[in-house]
C-alpha atoms as a PDB file:
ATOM      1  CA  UNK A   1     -72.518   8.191 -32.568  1.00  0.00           C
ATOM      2  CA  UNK A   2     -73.329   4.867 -30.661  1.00  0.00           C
ATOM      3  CA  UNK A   3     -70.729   2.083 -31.046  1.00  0.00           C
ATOM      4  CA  UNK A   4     -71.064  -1.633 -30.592  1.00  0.00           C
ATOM      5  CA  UNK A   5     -69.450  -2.946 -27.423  1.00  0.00           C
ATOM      6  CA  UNK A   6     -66.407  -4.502 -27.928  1.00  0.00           C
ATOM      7  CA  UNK A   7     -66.661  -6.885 -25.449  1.00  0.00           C
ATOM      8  CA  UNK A   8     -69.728  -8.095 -26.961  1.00  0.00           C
ATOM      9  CA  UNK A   9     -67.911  -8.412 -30.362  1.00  0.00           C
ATOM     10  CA  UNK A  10     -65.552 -10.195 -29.032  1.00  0.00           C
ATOM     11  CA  UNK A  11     -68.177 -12.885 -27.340  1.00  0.00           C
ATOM     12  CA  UNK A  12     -69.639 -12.696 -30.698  1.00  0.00           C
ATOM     13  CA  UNK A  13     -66.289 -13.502 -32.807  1.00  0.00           C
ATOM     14  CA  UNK A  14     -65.099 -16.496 -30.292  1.00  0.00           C
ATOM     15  CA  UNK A  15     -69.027 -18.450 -30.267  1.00  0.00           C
ATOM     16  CA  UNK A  16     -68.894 -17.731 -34.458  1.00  0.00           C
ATOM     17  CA  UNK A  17     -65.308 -19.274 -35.133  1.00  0.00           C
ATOM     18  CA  UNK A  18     -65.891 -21.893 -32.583  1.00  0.00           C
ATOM     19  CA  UNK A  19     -68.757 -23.547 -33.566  1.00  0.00           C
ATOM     20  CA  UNK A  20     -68.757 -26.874 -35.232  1.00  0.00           C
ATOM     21  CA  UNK A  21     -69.294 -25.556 -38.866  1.00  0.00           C
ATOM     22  CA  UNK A  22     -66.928 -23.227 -38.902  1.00  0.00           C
ATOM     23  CA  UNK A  23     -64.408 -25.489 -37.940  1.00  0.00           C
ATOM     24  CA  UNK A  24     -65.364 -28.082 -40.314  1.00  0.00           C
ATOM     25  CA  UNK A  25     -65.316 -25.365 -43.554  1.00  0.00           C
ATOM     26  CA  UNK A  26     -62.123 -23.450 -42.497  1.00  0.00           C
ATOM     27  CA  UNK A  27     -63.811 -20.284 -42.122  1.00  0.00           C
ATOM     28  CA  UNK A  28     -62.922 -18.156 -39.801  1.00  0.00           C
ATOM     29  CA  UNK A  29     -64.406 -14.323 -39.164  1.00  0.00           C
ATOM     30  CA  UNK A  30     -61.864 -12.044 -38.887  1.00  0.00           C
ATOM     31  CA  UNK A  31     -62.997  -8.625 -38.532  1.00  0.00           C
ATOM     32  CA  UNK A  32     -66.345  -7.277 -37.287  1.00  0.00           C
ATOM     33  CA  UNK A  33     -68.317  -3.817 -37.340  1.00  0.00           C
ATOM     34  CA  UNK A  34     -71.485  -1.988 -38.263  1.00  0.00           C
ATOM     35  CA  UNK A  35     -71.515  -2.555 -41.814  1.00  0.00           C
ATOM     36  CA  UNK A  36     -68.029  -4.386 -42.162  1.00  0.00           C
ATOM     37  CA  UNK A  37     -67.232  -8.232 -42.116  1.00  0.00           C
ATOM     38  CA  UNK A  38     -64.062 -10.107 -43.171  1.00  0.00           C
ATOM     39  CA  UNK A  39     -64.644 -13.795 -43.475  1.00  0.00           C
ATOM     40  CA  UNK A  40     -61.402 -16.024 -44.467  1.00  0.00           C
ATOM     41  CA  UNK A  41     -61.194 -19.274 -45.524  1.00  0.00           C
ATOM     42  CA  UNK A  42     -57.924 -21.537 -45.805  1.00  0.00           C
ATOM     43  CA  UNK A  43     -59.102 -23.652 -48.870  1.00  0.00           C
ATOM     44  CA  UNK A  44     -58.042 -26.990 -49.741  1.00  0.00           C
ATOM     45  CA  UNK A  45     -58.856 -30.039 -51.278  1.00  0.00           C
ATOM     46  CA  UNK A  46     -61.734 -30.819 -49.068  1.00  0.00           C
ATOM     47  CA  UNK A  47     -63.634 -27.531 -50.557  1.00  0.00           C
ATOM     48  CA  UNK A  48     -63.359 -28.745 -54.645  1.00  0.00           C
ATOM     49  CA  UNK A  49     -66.224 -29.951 -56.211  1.00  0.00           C
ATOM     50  CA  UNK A  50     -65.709 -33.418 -58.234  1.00  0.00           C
ATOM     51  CA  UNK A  51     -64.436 -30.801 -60.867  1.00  0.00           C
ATOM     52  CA  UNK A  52     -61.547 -28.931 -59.219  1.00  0.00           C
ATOM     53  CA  UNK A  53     -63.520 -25.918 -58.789  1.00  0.00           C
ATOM     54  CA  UNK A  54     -64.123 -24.543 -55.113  1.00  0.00           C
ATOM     55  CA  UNK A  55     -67.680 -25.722 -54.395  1.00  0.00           C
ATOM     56  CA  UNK A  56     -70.571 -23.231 -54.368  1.00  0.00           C
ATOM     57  CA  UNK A  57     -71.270 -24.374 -51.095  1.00  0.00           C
ATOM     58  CA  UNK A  58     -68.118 -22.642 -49.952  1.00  0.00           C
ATOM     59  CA  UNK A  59     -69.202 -19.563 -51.560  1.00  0.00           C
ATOM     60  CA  UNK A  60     -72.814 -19.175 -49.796  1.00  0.00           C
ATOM     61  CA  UNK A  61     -71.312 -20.094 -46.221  1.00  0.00           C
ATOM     62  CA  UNK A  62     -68.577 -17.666 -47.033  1.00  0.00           C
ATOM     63  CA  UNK A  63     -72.036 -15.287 -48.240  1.00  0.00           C
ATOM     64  CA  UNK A  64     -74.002 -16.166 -45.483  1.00  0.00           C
ATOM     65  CA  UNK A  65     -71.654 -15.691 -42.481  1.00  0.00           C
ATOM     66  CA  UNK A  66     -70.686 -12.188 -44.019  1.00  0.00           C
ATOM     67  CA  UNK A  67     -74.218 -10.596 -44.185  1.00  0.00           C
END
């Protein structure tokens, strides 16, 4: 069974969690494989909605990035 280079997961992981979105949200890509993401996100008050509640926003990035 083929597996994905490392090195080029790696390269992959550093570009993702250093780009200017990323930052900005707090998330952060933790993990990476065929099939398998782990996205993490420190929340805090800049992720709220006028409500309290974590802003759907947050959710879809957090979505998005992990598919």
């Amino acid at each position: 069974m083929k597996q994905i280079n490392p090195e080029h997961i790696s390269a992959l992981l550093s570009l993702i969690n250093n780009s200017p979105y990323f930052s900005l949200l707090g998330i952060q890509v933790c993990e990476l494989r065929e099939g398998y993401a782990k996205v993490v996100v420190q929340l805090d008050q800049k992720h709220l909605n006028p409500f309290g509640g974590i802003h759907g926003g947050v959710y879809a990035s957090i979505l998005d990035t992990a598919a």
